[in-house]
Protein backbone atom coordinates (compact mmCIF):
# COMPACT_ATOMS: atom_id res chain seq x y z
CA UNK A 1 -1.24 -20.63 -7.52
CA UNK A 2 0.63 -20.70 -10.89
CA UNK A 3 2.75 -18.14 -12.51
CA UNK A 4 4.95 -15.29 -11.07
CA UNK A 5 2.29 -15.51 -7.56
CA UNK A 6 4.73 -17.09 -4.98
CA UNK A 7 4.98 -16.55 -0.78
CA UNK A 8 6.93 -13.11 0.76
CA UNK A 9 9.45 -15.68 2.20
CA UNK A 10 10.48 -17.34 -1.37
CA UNK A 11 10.34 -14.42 -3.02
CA UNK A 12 12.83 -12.24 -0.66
CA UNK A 13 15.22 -14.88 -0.13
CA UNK A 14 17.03 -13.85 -3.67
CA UNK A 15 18.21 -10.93 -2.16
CA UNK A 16 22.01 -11.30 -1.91
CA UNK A 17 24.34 -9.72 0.35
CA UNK A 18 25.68 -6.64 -0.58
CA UNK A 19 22.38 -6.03 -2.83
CA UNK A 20 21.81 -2.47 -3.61
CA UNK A 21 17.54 -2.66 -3.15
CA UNK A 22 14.98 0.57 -4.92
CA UNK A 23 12.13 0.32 -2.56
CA UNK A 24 9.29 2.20 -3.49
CA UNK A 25 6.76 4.11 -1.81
CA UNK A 26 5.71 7.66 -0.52
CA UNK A 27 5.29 7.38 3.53
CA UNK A 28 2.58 4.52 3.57
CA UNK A 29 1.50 4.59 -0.13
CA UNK A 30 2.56 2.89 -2.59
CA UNK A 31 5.14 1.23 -0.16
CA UNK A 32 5.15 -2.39 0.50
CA UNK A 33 4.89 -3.11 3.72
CA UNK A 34 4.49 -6.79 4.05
CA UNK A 35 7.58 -7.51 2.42
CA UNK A 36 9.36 -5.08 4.33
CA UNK A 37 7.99 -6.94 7.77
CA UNK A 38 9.34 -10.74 6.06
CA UNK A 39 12.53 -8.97 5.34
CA UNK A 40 13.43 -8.59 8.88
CA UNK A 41 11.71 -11.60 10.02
CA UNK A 42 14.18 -13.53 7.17
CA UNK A 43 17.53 -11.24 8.62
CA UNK A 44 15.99 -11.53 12.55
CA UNK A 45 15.93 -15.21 12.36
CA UNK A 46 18.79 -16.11 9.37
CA UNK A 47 21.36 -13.56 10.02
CA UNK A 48 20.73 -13.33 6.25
CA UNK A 49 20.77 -10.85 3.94
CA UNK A 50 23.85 -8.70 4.85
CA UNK A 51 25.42 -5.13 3.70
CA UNK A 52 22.45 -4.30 1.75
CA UNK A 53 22.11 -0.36 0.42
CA UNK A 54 18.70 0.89 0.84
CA UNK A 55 17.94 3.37 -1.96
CA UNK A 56 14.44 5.53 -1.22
CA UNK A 57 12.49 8.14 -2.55
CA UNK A 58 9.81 9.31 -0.29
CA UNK A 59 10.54 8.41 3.24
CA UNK A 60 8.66 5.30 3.71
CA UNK A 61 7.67 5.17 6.84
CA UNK A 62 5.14 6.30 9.78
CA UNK A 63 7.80 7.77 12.38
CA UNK A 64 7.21 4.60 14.02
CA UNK A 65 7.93 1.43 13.20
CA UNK A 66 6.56 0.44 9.30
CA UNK A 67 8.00 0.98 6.56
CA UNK A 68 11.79 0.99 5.81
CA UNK A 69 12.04 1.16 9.77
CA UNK A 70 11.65 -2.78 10.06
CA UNK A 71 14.84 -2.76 8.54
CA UNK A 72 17.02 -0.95 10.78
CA UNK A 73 19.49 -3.81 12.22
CA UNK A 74 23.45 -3.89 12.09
CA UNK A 75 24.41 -6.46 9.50
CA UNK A 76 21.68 -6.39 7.25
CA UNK A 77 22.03 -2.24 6.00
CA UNK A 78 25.40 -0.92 5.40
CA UNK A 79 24.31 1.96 3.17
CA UNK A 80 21.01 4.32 2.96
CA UNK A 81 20.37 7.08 0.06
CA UNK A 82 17.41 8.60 0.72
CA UNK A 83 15.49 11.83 -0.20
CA UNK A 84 12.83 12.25 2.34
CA UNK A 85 14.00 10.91 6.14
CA UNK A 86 11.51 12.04 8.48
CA UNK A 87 9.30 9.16 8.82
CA UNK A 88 12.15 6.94 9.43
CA UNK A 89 13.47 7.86 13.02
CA UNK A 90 14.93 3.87 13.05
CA UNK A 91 16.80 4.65 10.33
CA UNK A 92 18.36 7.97 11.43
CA UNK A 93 19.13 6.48 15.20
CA UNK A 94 21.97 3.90 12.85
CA UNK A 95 23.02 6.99 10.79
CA UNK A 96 23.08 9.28 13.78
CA UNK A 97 25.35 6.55 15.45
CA UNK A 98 27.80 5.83 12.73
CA UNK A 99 26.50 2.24 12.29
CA UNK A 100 25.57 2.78 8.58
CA UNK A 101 26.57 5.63 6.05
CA UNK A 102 24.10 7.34 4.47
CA UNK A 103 23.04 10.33 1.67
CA UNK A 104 20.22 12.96 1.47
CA UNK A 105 20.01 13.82 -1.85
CA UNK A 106 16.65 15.57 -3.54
CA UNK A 107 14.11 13.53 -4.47
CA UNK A 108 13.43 14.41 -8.28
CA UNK A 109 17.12 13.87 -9.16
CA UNK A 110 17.39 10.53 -7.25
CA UNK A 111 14.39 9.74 -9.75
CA UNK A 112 16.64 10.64 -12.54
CA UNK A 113 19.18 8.88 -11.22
CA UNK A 114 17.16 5.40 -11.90
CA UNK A 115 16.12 6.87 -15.32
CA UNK A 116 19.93 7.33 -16.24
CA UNK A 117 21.29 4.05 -14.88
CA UNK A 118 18.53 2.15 -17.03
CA UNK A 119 19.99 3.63 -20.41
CA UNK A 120 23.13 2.86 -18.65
CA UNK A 121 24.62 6.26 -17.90
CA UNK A 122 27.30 6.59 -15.02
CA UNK A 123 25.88 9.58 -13.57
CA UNK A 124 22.95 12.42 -13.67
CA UNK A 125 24.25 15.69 -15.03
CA UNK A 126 22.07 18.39 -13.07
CA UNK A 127 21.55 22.15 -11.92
CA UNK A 128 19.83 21.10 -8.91
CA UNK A 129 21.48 21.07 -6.00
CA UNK A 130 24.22 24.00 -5.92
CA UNK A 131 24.93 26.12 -3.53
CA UNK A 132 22.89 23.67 -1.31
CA UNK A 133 23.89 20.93 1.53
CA UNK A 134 24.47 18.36 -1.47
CA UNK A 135 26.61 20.11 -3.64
CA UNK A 136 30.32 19.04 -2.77
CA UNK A 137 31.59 22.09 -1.66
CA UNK A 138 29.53 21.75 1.45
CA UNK A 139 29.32 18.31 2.00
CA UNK A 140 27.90 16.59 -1.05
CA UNK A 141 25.05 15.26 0.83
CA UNK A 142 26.63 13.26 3.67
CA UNK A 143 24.72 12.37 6.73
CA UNK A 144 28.07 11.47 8.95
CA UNK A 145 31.31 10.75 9.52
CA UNK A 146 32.11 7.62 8.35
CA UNK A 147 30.26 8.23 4.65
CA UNK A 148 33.58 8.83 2.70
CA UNK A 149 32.52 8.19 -0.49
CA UNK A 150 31.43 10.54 -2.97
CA UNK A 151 28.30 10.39 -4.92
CA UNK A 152 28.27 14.15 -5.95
CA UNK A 153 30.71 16.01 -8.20
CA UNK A 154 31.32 19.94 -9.20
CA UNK A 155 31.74 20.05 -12.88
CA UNK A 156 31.90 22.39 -15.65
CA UNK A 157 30.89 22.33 -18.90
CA UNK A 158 31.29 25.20 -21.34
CA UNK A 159 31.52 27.30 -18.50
CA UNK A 160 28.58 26.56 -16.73
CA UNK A 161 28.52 24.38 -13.18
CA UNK A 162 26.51 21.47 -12.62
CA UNK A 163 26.60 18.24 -10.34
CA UNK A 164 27.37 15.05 -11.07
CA UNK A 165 25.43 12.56 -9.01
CA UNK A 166 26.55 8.64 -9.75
CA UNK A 167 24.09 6.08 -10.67
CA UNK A 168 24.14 3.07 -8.21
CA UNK A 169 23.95 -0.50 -9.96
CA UNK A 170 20.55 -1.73 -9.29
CA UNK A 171 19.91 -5.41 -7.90
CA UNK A 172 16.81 -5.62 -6.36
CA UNK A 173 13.27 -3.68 -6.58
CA UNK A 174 10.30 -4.17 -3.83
CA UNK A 175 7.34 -1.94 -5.29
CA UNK A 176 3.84 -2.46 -4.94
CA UNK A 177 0.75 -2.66 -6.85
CA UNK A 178 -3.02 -3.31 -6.82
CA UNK A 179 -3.86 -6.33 -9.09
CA UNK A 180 -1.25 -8.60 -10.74
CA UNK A 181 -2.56 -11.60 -13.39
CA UNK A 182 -0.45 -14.59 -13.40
CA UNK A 183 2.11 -13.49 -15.60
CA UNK A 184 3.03 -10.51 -13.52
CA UNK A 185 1.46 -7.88 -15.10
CA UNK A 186 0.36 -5.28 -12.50
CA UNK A 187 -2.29 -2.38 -12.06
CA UNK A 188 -2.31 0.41 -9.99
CA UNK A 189 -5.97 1.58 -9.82
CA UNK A 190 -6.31 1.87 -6.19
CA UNK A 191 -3.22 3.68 -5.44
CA UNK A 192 -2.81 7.47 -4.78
CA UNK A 193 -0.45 8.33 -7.69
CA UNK A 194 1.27 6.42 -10.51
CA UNK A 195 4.41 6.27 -8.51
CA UNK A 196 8.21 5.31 -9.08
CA UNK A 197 7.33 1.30 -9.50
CA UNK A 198 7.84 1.69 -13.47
CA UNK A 199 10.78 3.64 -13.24
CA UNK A 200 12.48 1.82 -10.66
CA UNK A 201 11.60 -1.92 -12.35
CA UNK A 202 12.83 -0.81 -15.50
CA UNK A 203 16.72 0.25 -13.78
CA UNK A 204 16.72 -2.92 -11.69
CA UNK A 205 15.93 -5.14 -15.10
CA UNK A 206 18.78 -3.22 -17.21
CA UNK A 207 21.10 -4.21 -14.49
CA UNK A 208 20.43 -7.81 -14.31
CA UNK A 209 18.57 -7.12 -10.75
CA UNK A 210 14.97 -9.03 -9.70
CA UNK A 211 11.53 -7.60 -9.13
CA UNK A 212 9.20 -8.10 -6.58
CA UNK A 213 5.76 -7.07 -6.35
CA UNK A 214 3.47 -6.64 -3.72
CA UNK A 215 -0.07 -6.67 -4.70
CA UNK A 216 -3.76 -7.15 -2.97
CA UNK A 217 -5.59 -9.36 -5.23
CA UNK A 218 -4.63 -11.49 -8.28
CA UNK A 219 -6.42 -11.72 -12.01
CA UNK A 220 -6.21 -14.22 -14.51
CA UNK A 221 -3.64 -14.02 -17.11
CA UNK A 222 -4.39 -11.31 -19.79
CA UNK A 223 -7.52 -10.15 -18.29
CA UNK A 224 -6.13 -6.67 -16.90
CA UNK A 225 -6.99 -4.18 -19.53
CA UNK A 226 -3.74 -2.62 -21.34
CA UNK A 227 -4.31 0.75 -20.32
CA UNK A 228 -4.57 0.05 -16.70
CA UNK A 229 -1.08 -1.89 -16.88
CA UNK A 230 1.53 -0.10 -15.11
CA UNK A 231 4.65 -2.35 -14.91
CA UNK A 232 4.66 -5.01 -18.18
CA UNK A 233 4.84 -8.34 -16.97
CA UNK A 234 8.33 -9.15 -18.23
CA UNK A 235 9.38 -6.71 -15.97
CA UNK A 236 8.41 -8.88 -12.95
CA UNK A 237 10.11 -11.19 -11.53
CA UNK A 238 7.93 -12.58 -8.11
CA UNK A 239 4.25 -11.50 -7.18
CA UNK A 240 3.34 -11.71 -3.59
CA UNK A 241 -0.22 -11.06 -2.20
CA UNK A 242 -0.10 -9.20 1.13
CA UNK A 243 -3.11 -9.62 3.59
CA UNK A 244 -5.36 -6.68 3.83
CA UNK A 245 -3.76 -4.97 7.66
CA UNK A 246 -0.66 -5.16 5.35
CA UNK A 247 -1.38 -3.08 2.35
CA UNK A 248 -3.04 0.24 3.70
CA UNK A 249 -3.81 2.80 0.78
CA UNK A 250 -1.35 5.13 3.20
CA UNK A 251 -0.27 4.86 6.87
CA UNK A 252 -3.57 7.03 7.31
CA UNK A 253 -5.92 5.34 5.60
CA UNK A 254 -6.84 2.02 4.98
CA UNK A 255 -8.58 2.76 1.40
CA UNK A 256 -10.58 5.45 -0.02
CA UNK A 257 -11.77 5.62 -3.38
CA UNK A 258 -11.46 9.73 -3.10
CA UNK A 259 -7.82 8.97 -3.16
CA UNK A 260 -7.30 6.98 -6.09
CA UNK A 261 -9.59 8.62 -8.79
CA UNK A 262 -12.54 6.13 -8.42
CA UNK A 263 -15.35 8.34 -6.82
CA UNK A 264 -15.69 12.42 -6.81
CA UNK A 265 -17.39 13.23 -3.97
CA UNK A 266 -19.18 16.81 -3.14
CA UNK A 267 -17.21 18.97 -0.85
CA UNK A 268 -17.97 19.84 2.38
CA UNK A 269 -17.64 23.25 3.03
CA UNK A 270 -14.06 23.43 5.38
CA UNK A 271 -13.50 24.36 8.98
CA UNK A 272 -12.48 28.30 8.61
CA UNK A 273 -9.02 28.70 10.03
CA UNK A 274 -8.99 30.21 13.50
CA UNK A 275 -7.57 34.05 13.34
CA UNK A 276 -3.57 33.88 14.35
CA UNK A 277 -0.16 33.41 12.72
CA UNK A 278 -1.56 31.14 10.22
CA UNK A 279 -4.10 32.53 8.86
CA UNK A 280 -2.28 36.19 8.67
CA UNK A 281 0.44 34.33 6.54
CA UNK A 282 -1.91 32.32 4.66
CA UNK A 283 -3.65 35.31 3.54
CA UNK A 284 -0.59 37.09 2.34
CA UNK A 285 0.75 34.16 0.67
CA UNK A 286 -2.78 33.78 -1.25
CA UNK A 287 -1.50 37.31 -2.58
CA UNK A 288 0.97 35.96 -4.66
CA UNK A 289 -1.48 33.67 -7.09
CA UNK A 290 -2.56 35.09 -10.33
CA UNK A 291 -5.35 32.89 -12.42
CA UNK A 292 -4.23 29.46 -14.09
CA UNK A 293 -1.23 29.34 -12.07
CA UNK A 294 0.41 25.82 -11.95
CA UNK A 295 1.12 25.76 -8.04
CA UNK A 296 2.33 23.08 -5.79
CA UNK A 297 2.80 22.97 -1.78
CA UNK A 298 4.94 22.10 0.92
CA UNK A 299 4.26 21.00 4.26
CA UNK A 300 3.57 22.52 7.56
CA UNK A 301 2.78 26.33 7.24
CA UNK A 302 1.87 26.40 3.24
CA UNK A 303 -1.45 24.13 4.86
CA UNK A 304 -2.57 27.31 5.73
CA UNK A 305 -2.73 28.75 2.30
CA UNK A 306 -4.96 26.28 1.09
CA UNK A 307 -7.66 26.39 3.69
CA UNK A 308 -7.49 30.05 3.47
CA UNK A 309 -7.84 29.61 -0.21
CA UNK A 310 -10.98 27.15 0.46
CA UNK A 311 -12.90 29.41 3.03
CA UNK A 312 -12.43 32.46 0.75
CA UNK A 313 -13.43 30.31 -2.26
CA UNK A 314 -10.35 31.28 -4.51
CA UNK A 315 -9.92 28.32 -7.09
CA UNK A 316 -8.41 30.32 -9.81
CA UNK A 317 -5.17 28.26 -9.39
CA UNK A 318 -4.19 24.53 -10.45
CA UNK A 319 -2.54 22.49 -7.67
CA UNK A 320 -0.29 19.64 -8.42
CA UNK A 321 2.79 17.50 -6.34
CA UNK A 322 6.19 16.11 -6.47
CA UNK A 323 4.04 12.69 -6.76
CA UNK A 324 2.60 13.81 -10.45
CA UNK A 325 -1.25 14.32 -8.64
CA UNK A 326 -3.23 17.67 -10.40
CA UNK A 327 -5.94 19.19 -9.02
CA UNK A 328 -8.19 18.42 -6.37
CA UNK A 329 -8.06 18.96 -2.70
CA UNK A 330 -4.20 18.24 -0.87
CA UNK A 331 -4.50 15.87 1.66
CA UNK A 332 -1.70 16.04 4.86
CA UNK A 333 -0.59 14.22 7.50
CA UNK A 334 -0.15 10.52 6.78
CA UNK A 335 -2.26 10.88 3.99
CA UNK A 336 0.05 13.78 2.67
CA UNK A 337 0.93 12.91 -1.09
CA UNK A 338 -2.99 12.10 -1.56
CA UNK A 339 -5.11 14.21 -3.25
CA UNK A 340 -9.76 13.80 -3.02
CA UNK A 341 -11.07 14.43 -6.58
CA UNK A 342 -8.05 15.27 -7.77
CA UNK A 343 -7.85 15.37 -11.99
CA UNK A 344 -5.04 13.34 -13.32
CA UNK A 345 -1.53 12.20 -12.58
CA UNK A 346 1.71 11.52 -14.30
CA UNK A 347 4.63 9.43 -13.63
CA UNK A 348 7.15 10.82 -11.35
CA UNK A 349 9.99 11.21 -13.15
CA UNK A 350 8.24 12.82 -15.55
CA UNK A 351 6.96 15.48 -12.94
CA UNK A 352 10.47 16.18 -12.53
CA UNK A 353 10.78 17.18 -15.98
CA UNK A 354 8.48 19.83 -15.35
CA UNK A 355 9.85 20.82 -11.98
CA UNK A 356 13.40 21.42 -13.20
CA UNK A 357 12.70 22.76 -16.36
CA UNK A 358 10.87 25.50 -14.45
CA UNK A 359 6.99 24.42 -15.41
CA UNK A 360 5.92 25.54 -12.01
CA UNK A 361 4.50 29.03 -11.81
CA UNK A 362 4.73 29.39 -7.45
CA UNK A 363 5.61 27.04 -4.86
CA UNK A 364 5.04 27.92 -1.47
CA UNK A 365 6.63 26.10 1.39
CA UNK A 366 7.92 26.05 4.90
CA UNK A 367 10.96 27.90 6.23
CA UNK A 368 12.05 26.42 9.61
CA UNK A 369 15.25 28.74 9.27
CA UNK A 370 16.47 31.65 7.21
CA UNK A 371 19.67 33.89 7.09
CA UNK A 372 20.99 37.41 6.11
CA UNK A 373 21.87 35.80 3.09
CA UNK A 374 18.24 34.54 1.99
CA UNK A 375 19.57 30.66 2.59
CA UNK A 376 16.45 28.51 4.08
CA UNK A 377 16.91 25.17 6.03
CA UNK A 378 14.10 22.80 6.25
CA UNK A 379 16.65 19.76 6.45
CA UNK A 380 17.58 19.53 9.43
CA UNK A 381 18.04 20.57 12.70
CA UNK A 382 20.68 19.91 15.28
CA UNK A 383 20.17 16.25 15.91
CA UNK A 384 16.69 16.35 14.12
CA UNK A 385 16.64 15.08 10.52
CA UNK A 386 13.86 15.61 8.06
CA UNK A 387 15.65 15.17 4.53
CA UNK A 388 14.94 17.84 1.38
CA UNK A 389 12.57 15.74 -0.17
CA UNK A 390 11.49 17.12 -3.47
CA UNK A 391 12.47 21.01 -1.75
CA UNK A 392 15.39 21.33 -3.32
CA UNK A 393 14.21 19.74 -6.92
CA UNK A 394 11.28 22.59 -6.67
CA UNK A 395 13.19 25.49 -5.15
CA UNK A 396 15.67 25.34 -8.44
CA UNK A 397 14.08 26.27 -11.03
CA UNK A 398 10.05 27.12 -10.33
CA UNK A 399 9.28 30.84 -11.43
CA UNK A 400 8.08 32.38 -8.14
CA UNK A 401 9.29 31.19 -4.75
CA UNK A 402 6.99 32.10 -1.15
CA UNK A 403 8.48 30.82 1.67
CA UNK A 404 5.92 30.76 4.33
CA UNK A 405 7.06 30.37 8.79
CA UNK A 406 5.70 32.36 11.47
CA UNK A 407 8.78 35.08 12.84
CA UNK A 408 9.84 33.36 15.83
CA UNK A 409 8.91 29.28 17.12
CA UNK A 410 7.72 27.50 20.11
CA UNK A 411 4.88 29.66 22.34
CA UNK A 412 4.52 32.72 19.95
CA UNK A 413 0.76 34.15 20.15
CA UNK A 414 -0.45 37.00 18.70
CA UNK A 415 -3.46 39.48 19.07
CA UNK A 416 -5.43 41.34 16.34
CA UNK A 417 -7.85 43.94 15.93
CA UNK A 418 -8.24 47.62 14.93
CA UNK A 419 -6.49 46.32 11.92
CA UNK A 420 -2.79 46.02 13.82
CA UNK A 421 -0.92 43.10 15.19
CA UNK A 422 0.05 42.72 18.51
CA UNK A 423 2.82 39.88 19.92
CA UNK A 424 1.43 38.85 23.25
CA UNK A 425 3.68 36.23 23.50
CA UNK A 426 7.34 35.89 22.08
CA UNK A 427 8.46 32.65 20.52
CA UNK A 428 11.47 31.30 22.35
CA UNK A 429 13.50 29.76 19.23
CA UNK A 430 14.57 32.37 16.85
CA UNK A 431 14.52 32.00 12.86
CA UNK A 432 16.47 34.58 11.68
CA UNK A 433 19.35 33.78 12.07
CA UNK A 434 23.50 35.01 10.97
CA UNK A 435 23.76 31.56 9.33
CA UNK A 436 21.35 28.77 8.69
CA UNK A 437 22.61 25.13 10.01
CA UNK A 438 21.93 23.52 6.67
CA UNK A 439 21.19 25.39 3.52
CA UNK A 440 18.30 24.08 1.63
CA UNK A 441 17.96 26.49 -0.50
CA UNK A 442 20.86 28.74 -1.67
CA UNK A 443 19.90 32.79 -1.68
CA UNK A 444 23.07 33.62 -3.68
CA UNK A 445 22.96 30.87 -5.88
CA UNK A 446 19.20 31.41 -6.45
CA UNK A 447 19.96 35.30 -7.45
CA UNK A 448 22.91 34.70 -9.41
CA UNK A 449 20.78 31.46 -11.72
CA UNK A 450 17.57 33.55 -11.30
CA UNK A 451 18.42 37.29 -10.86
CA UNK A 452 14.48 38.65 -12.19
CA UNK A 453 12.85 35.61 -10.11
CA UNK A 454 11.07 36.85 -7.06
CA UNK A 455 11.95 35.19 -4.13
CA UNK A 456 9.45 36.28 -0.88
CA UNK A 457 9.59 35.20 2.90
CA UNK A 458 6.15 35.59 4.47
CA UNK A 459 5.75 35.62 8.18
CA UNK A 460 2.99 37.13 10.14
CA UNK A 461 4.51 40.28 11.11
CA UNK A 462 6.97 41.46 7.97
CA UNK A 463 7.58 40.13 4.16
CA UNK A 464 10.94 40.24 3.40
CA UNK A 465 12.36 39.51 -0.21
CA UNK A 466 15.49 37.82 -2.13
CA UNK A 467 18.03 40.83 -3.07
CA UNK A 468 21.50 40.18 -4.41
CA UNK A 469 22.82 41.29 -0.79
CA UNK A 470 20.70 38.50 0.75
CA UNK A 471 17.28 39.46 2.67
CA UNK A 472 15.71 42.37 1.99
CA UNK A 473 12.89 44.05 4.09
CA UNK A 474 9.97 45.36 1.97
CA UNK A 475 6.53 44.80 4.30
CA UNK A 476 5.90 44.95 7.84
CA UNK A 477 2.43 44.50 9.80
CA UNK A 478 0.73 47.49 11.18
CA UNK A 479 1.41 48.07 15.10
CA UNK A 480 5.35 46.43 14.19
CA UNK A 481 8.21 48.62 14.08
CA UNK A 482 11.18 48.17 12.54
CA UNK A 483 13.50 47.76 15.44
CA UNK A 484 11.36 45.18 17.42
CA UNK A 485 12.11 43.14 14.16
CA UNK A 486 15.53 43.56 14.87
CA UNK A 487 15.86 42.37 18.36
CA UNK A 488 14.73 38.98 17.73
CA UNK A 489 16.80 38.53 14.72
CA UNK A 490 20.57 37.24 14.08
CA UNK A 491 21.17 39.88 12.04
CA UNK A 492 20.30 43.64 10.35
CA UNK A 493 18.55 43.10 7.06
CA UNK A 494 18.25 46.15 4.36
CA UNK A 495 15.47 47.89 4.18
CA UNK A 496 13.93 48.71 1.36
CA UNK A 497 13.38 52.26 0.33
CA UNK A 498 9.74 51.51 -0.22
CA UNK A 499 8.92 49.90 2.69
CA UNK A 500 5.33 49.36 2.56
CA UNK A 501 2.94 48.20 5.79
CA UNK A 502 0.99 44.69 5.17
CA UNK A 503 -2.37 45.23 4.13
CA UNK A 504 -4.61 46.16 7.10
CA UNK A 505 -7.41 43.01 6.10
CA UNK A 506 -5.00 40.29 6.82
CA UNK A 507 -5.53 40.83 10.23
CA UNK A 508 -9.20 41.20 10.40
């Protein structure tokens, strides 16, 4: 086959060592697998390439093996900065060892990062990020001992702080498409989202770097319409077709056309949510919406919002993601980032516009830990490493903040009825804690950038909210008392003078 179309092989054997490679993709989509299983076949049976840094966005990976996984080997990675690190556990077992050194930084600025290097900036200037694991006077992002380097910086300008982050040079992007013609121009119709491909090609060309595309099927030159081009064909160095068990939609799916935009389907009416911790704090999160609100979600307990929102029928509320997806129905799991008949998407980077200029009206996410001093962790955890993701890109700046986690963790149950709660069985892990491990989210930083922002923790048994002491308790459940609250926390909140019981129907 003529033009850019070559073999995985040919096309990955211009990496060089000491590259510094983008590799797209969001867990399974938009991630390009097959090139990802030559690369380690090339370094398993060459030795060849060596010292490469591994730049990432969203994790790409299954917790398993695929994705960036394939390329966990001494030699070939000396450096990983990544955003989201759960779904790459071969990764983390280098880092965790001191074999490679490595960065967590949040997702939306590491986007802005590429955007920057392209127009040739040395660094991102941003607000994101204080008071949080990545700003420098913590530890600037560092996932062990022997990362040294810095690639975050305090500064001040006309008295106000932000971070500095340093743009990498750019050699080599692996990104994936649906349809390339022979000239390299490529289409995205059957992906989830728009993605970081554009973004990411365009920093790697500035620099000099290479692009290489993976794509399903190939078109003749010029027949791909304009408007469905998403990278421009000069932007593309090598085209390689992956075989179908290769180029899943996501690590959950192998294609569906409710994902990518091409069929709206009728909705089934959902499972109702069985009555227990989530559904008590899905109902008092669905509180917080007001109509037209521009709302996005995080993983893990916020799941319980939205299928309390779909068995009560509430759609007075716009969903979107750190992806760029609006409306529609959230998908989770591996197909998290997915979205059936969902309305419209935008590029990443451009999300992150909206994100950090404060364009979202509520987020609600997950709070694995909390302190007396409103910090959240949802990083990481002892020898456990999940990465902020986008969390700390949408906990800056978005106008109403719900973190959602049940009181306590591991074997908490709970009865209802007469309109009360009862604990029948105590979690063993506490959440409350004097001090989080890792703060994810700053509570002082928050209330001194945001002092009129309202900042709520939801769990099933009390609401507490953001003061400028730190946490502040202002609900608790009928049948709860104050001092049982206590005992299973690190620490005394206040109490607000209007301490008001939860509403009786949440736990009906």
């Amino acid at each position: 086959m003529e033009g850019k179309v070559t073999g995985a092989v040919e096309a990955l054997q211009h990496i060089r060592d000491g590259d510094t490679v983008v590799i797209g993709g969001y867990a399974g989509a938009g991630h390009a697998e097959y090139l990802m299983l030559n690369l380690e076949r090339i370094f398993l049976e060459s030795g060849l390439p060596r010292r490469l840094t591994l730049m990432w966005f969203g994790g790409p990976g299954d917790g398993k093996d695929r994705g960036v996984n394939h390329l966990a080997h001494e030699g070939l990675v000396d450096c990983c900065i990544g955003a989201h690190w759960a779904n790459i556990p071969k990764i983390q077992k280098l880092v965790a060892s001191n074999k490679v050194s490595a960065f967590n930084l949040p997702l939306g600025v590491m986007l802005h990062m590429l955007r920057n290097a392209s127009a040739g900036l040395p660094y991102t200037l941003s607000r994101v990020g204080l008071g949080t694991f990545v700003d420098p006077r913590l530890n600037g992002g560092k996932l062990n001992s022997i990362t040294t380097k810095d690639m975050v910086n305090l500064v001040t300008h006309r008295g106000e702080e932000f971070l500095s982050y340093d743009c990498p040079r750019l050699n080599v992007a692996i990104l994936r498409g649906t349809t390339s013609d022979l000239e390299g121009n490529i289409s995205v119709e059957h992906e989830i989202f728009l993605g970081e491909a554009l973004t990411a090609a365009i920093a790697v060309k500035c620099h000099g770097g290479i692009v290489i595309v993976q794509v399903e099927r190939i078109a003749a030159s010029k027949t791909i319409p304009r408007a469905l081009v998403r990278i421009p064909g000069n932007l593309v160095d090598f085209v390689v077709v992956a075989p179908p068990e290769h180029h899943w939609q996501t690590f959950g799916t192998t294609y569906s056309p409710l994902f990518s935009g091409e069929l709206v389907a009728p909705l089934e009416p959902p499972v109702p949510l069985q009555m227990g911790v989530k559904k008590i704090i899905g109902r008092r999160a669905a509180q917080e919406l007001f109509p037209n609100s521009l709302v996005t979600f995080g993983v893990g307990m916020p799941e319980s919002l939205w299928l309390v929102a779909l068995e009560d029928k509430v759609r007075n509320f716009i969903v979107t993601n750190a992806l760029g997806v609006y409306g529609g129905i959230p998908q989770m799991g591996k197909d998290f980032g997915a979205s059936i008949n969902g309305s419209s998407a935008v590029d990443p980077a451009q999300q992150f516009d909206l994100i950090h200029g404060g364009g979202l009206d509520i987020a609600f996410l997950g709070m694995a830990q909390a302190d007396r001093f409103g910090n959240v962790n949802v990083s990481k955890f002892s020898s456990t490493l999940v990465g902020t993701g986008a969390f700390i890109d949408i906990t800056a700046s978005t106008k109403k903040l719900v973190f959602m986690g049940s009181f306590t963790a591991i074997g908490l149950t709970v009865g209802t009825g007469n309109d009360v709660l009862t604990i029948l069985t105590e979690g063993k892990v506490r959440k409350f804690m004097n001090q989080v491990e890792q703060v994810s989210f700053s509570g002082p930083t928050s209330f001194r950038l945001h002092p009129r922002r309202l900042v709520l923790y939801i769990t099933e048994r009390c609401v507490f909210r953001l003061c400028e002491t730190g946490l502040e308790l202002c609900e608790i459940a009928p049948g709860i008392t104050v001092e049982s609250l206590i005992e299973q926390m690190g620490f005394t909140p206040a109490i607000s003078s209007t301490l008001a019981p939860m509403p009786p129907h949440l736990f009906t």
